[in-house]
N, C-alpha and C. Protein backbone atom coordinates (compact mmCIF):
# COMPACT_ATOMS: atom_id res chain seq x y z
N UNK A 1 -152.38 45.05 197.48
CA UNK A 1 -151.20 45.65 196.89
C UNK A 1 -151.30 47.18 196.92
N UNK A 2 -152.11 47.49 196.87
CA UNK A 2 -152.62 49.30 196.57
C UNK A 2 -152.35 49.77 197.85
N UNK A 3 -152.75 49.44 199.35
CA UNK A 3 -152.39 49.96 200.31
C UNK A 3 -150.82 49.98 200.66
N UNK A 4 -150.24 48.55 200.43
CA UNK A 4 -149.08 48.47 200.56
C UNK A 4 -148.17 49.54 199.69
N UNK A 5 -148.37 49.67 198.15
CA UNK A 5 -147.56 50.52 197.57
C UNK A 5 -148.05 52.17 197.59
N UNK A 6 -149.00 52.32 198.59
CA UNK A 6 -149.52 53.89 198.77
C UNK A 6 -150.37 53.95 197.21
N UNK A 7 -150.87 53.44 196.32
CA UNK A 7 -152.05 53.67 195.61
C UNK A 7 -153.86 53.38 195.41
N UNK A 8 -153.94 54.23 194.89
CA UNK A 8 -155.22 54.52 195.35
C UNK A 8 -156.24 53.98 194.16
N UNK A 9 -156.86 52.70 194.56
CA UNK A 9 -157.26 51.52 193.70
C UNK A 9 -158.76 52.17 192.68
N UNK A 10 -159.29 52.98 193.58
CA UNK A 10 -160.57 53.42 192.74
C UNK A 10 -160.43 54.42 191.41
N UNK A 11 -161.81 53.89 190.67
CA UNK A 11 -161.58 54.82 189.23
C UNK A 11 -162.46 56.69 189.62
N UNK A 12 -161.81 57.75 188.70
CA UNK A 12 -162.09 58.79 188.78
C UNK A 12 -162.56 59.04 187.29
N UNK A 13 -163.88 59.80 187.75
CA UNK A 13 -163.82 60.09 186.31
C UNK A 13 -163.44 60.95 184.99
N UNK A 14 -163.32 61.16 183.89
CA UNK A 14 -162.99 62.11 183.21
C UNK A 14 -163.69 63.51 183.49
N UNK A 15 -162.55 64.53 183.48
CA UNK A 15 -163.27 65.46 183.41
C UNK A 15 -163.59 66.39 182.25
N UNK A 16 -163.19 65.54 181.02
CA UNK A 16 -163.03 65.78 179.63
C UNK A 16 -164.23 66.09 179.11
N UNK A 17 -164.71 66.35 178.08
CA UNK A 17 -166.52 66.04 177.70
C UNK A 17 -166.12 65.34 176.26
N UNK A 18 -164.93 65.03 175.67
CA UNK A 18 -164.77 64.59 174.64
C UNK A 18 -165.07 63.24 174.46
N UNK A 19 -165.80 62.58 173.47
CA UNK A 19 -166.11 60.92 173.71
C UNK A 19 -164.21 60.27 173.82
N UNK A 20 -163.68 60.67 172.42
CA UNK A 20 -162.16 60.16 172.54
C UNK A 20 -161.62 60.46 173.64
N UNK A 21 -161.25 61.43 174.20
CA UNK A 21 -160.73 61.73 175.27
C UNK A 21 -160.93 60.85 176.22
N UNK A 22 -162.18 60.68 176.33
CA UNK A 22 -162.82 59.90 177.68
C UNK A 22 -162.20 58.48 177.32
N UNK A 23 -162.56 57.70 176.41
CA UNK A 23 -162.06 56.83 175.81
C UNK A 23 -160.80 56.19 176.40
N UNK A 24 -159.71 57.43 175.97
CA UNK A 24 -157.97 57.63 175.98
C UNK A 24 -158.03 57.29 177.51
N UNK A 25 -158.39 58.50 178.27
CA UNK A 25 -158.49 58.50 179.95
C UNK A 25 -158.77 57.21 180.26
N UNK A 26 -159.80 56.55 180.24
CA UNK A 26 -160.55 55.40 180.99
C UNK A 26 -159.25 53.69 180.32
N UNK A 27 -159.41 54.01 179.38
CA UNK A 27 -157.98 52.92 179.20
C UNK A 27 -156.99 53.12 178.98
N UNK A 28 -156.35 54.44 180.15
CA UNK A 28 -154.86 54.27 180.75
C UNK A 28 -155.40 54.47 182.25
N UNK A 29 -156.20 54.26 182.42
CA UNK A 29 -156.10 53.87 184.15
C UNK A 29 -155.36 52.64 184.38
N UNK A 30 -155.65 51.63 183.68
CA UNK A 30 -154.74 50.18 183.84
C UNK A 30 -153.38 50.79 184.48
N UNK A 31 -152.98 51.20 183.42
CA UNK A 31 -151.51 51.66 183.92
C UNK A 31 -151.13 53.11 184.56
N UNK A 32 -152.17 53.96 185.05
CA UNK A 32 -151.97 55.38 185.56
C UNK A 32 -153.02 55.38 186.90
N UNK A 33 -152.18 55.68 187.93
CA UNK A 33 -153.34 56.08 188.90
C UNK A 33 -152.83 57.05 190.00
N UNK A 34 -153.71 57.27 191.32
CA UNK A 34 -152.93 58.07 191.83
C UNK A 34 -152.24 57.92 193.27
N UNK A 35 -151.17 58.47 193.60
CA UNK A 35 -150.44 57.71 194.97
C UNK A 35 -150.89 58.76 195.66
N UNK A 36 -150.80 58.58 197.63
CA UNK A 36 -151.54 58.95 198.67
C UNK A 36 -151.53 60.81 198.75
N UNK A 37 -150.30 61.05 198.02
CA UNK A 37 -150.24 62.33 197.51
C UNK A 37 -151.29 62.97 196.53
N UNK A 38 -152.63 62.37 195.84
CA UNK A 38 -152.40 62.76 194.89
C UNK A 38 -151.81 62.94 193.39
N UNK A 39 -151.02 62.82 193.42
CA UNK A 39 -149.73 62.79 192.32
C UNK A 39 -150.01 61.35 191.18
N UNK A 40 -150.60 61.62 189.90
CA UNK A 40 -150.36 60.11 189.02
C UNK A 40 -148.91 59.69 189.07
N UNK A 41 -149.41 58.30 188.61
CA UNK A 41 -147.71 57.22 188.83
C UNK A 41 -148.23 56.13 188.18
N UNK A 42 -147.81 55.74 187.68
CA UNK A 42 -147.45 53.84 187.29
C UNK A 42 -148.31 53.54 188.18
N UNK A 43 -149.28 52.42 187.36
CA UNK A 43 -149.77 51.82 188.68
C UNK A 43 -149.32 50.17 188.98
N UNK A 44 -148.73 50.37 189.73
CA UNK A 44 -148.05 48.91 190.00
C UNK A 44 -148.86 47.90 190.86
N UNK A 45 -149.43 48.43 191.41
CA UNK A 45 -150.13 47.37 192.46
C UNK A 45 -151.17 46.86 191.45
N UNK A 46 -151.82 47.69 190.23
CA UNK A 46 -152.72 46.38 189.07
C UNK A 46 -152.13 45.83 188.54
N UNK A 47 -151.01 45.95 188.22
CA UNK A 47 -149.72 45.31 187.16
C UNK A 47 -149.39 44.18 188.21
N UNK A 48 -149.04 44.07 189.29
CA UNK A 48 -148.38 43.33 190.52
C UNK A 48 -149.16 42.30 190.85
N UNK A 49 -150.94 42.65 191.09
CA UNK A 49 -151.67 42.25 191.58
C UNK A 49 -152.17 41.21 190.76
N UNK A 50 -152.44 41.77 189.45
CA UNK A 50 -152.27 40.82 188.34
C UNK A 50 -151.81 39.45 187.90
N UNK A 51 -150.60 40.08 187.70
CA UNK A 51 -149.55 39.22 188.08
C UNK A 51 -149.16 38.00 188.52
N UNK A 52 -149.25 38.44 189.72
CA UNK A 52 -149.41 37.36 190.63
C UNK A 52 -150.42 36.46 190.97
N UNK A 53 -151.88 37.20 190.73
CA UNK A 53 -153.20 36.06 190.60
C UNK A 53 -152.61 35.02 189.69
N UNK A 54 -152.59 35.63 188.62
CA UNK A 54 -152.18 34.66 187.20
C UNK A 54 -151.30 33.33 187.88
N UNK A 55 -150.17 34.20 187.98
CA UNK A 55 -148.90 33.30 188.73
C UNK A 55 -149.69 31.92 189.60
N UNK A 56 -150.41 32.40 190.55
CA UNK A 56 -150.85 31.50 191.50
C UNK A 56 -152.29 30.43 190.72
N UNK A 57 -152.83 31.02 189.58
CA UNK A 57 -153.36 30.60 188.99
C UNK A 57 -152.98 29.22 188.32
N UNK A 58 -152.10 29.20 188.12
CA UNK A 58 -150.97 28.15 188.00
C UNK A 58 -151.46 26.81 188.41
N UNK A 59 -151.48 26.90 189.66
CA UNK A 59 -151.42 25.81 190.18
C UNK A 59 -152.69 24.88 189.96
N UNK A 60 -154.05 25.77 189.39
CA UNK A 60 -155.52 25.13 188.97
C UNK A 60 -155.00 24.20 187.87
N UNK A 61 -153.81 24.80 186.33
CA UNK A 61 -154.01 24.38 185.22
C UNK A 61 -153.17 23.41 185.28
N UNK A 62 -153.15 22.34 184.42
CA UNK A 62 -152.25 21.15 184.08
C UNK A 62 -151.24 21.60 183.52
N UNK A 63 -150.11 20.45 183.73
CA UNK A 63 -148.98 21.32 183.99
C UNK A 63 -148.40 22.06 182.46
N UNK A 64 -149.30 21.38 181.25
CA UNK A 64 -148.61 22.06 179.91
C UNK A 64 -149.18 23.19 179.45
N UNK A 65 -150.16 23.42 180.51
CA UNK A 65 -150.80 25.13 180.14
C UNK A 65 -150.15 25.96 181.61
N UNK A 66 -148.85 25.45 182.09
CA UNK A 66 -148.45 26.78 182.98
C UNK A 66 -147.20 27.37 182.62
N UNK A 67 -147.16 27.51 181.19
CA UNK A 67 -146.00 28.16 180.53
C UNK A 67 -145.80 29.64 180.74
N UNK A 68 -145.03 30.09 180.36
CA UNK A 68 -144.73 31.54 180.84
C UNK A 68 -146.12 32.24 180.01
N UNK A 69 -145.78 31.74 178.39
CA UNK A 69 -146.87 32.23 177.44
C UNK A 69 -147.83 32.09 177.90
N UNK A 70 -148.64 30.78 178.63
CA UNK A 70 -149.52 30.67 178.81
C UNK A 70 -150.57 32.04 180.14
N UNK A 71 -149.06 32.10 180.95
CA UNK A 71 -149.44 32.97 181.76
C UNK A 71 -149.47 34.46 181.71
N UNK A 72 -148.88 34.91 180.54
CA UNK A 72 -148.70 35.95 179.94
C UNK A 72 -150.21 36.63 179.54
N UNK A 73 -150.66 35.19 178.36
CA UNK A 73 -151.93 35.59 178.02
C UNK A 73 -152.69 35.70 179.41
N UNK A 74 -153.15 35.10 180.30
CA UNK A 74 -154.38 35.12 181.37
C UNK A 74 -153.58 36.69 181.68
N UNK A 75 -152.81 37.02 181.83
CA UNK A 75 -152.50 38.40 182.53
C UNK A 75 -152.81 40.00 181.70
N UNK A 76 -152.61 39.18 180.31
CA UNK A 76 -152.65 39.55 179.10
C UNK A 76 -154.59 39.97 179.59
N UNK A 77 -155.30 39.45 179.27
CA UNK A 77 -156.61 38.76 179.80
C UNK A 77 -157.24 39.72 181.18
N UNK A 78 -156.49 39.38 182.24
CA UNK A 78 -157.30 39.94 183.36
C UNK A 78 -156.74 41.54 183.00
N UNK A 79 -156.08 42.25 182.59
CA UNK A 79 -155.79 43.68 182.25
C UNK A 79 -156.63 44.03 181.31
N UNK A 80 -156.73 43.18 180.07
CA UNK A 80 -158.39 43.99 179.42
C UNK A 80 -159.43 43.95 179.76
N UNK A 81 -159.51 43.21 180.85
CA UNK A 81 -161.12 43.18 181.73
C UNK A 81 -161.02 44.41 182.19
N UNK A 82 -160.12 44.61 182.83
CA UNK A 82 -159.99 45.68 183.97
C UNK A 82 -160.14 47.48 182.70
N UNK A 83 -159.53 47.16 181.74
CA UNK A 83 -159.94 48.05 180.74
C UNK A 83 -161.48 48.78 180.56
N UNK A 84 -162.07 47.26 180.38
CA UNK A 84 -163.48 47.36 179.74
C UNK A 84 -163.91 48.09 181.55
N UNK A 85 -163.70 47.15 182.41
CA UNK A 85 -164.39 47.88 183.23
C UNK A 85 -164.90 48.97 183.41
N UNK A 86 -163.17 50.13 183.38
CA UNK A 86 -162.80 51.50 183.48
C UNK A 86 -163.83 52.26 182.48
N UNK A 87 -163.88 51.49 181.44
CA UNK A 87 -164.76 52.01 180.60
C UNK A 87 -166.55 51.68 180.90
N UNK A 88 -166.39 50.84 180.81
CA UNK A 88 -168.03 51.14 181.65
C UNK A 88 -168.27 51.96 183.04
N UNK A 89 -167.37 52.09 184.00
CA UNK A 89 -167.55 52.91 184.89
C UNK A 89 -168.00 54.82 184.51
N UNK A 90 -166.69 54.91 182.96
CA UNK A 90 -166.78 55.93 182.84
C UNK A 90 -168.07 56.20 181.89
N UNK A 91 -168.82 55.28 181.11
CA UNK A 91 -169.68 55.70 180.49
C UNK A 91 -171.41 55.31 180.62
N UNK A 92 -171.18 54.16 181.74
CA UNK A 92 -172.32 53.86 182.30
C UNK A 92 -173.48 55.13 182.96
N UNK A 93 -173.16 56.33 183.67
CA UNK A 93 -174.19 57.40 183.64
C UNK A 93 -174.59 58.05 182.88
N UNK A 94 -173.53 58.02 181.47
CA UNK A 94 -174.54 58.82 180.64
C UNK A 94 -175.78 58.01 179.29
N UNK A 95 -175.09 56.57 179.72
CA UNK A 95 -176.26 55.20 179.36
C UNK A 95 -177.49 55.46 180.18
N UNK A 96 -177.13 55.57 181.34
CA UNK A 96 -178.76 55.55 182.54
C UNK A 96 -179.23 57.10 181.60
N UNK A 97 -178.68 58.06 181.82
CA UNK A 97 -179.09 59.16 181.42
C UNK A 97 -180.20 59.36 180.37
N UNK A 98 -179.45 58.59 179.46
CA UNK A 98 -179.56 58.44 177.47
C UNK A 98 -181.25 58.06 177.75
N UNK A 99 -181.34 56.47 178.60
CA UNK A 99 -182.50 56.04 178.04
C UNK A 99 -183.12 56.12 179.55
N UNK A 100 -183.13 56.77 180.81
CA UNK A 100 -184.47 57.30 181.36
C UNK A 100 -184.97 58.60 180.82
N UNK A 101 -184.20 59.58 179.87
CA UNK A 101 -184.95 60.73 178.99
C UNK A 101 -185.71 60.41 178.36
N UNK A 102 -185.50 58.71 177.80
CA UNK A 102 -186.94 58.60 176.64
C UNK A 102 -187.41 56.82 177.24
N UNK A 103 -187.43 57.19 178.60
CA UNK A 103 -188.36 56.55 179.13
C UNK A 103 -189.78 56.70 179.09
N UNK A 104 -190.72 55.72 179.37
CA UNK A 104 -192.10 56.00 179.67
C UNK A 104 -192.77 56.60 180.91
N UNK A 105 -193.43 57.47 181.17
CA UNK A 105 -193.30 57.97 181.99
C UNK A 105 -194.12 56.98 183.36
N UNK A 106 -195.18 56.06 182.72
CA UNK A 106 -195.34 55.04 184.13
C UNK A 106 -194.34 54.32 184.50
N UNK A 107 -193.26 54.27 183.57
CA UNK A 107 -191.96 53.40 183.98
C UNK A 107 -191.17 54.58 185.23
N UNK A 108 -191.24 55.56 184.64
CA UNK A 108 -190.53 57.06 185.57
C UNK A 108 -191.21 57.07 187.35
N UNK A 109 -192.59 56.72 187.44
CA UNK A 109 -193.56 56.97 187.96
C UNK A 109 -193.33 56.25 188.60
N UNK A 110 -193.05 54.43 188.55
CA UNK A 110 -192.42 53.18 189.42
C UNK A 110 -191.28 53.75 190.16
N UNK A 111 -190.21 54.03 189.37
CA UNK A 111 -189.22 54.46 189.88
C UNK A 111 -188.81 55.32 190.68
N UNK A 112 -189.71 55.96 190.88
CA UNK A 112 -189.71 57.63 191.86
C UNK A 112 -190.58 56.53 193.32
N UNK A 113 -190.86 55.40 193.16
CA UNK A 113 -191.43 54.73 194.14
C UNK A 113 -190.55 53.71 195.09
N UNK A 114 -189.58 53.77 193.86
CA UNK A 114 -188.52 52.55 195.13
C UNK A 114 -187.45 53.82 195.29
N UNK A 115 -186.61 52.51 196.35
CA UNK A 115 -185.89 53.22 196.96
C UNK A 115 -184.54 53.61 196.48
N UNK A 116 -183.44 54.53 196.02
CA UNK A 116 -182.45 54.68 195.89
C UNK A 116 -181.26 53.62 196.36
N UNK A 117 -180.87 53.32 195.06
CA UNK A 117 -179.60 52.20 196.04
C UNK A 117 -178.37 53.64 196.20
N UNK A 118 -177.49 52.88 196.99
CA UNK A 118 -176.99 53.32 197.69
C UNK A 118 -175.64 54.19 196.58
N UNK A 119 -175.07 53.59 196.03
CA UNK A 119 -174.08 54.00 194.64
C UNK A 119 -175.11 55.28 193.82
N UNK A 120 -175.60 55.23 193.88
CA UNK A 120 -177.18 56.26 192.88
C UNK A 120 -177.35 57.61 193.81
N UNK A 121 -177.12 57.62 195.58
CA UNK A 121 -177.00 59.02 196.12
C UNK A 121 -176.55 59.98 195.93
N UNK A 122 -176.22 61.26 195.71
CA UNK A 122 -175.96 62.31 195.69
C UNK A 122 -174.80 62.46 196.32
């Protein structure tokens, strides 16, 4: 859906230093992102994409759990996942950060021994 409607599916991070702020930012990505311009917009292709999983989801459940309500909630559902995500994306480096500072240092010492995954480069 994101290519089709010109948006651009990946998260960015805050450039705020405020915890709230960051907070605010990371759960309105659901609904804010940015089109091939640059430019924030509605993001329709998670709203769409959504959506329509749910919709097609349908067809797994028996037929008195494929009510509108019913499908409301799962959509209801896969949008606060996508929340929490945004939010762990945005606060997951300064978790690594927090506790390799008061790491041990033979634990530090392993680690300077393997190899860098690939998301962790520079």
């Amino acid at each position: 859906m994101s290519t089709i409607l010109h948006q651009d599916p990946r998260y960015f991070p805050s450039p705020k230093k405020q915890f709230f702020s960051r907070v605010w930012y990371s759960a309105t990505r659901v609904a804010i992102t940015k089109n091939d311009s640059g430019d924030s917009t509605f993001n329709t292709a998670e709203f769409l994409g959504a959506l329509l999983t749910n919709a097609l989801q349908n067809s797994y459940y028996p037929r008195h759990d494929r009510t509108l309500g019913d499908t409301m909630n799962r959509f209801g559902g896969a949008l606060s996942s996508d929340v929490i995500g945004d939010l762990l994306r945005e606060f997951t480096p300064d978790l690594k950060r927090l506790f390799r500072k008061h790491a041990p240092r033979t634990i530090l010492k392993i680690e300077e021994k393997l190899p860098i995954p690939a998301d962790d480069k520079p």
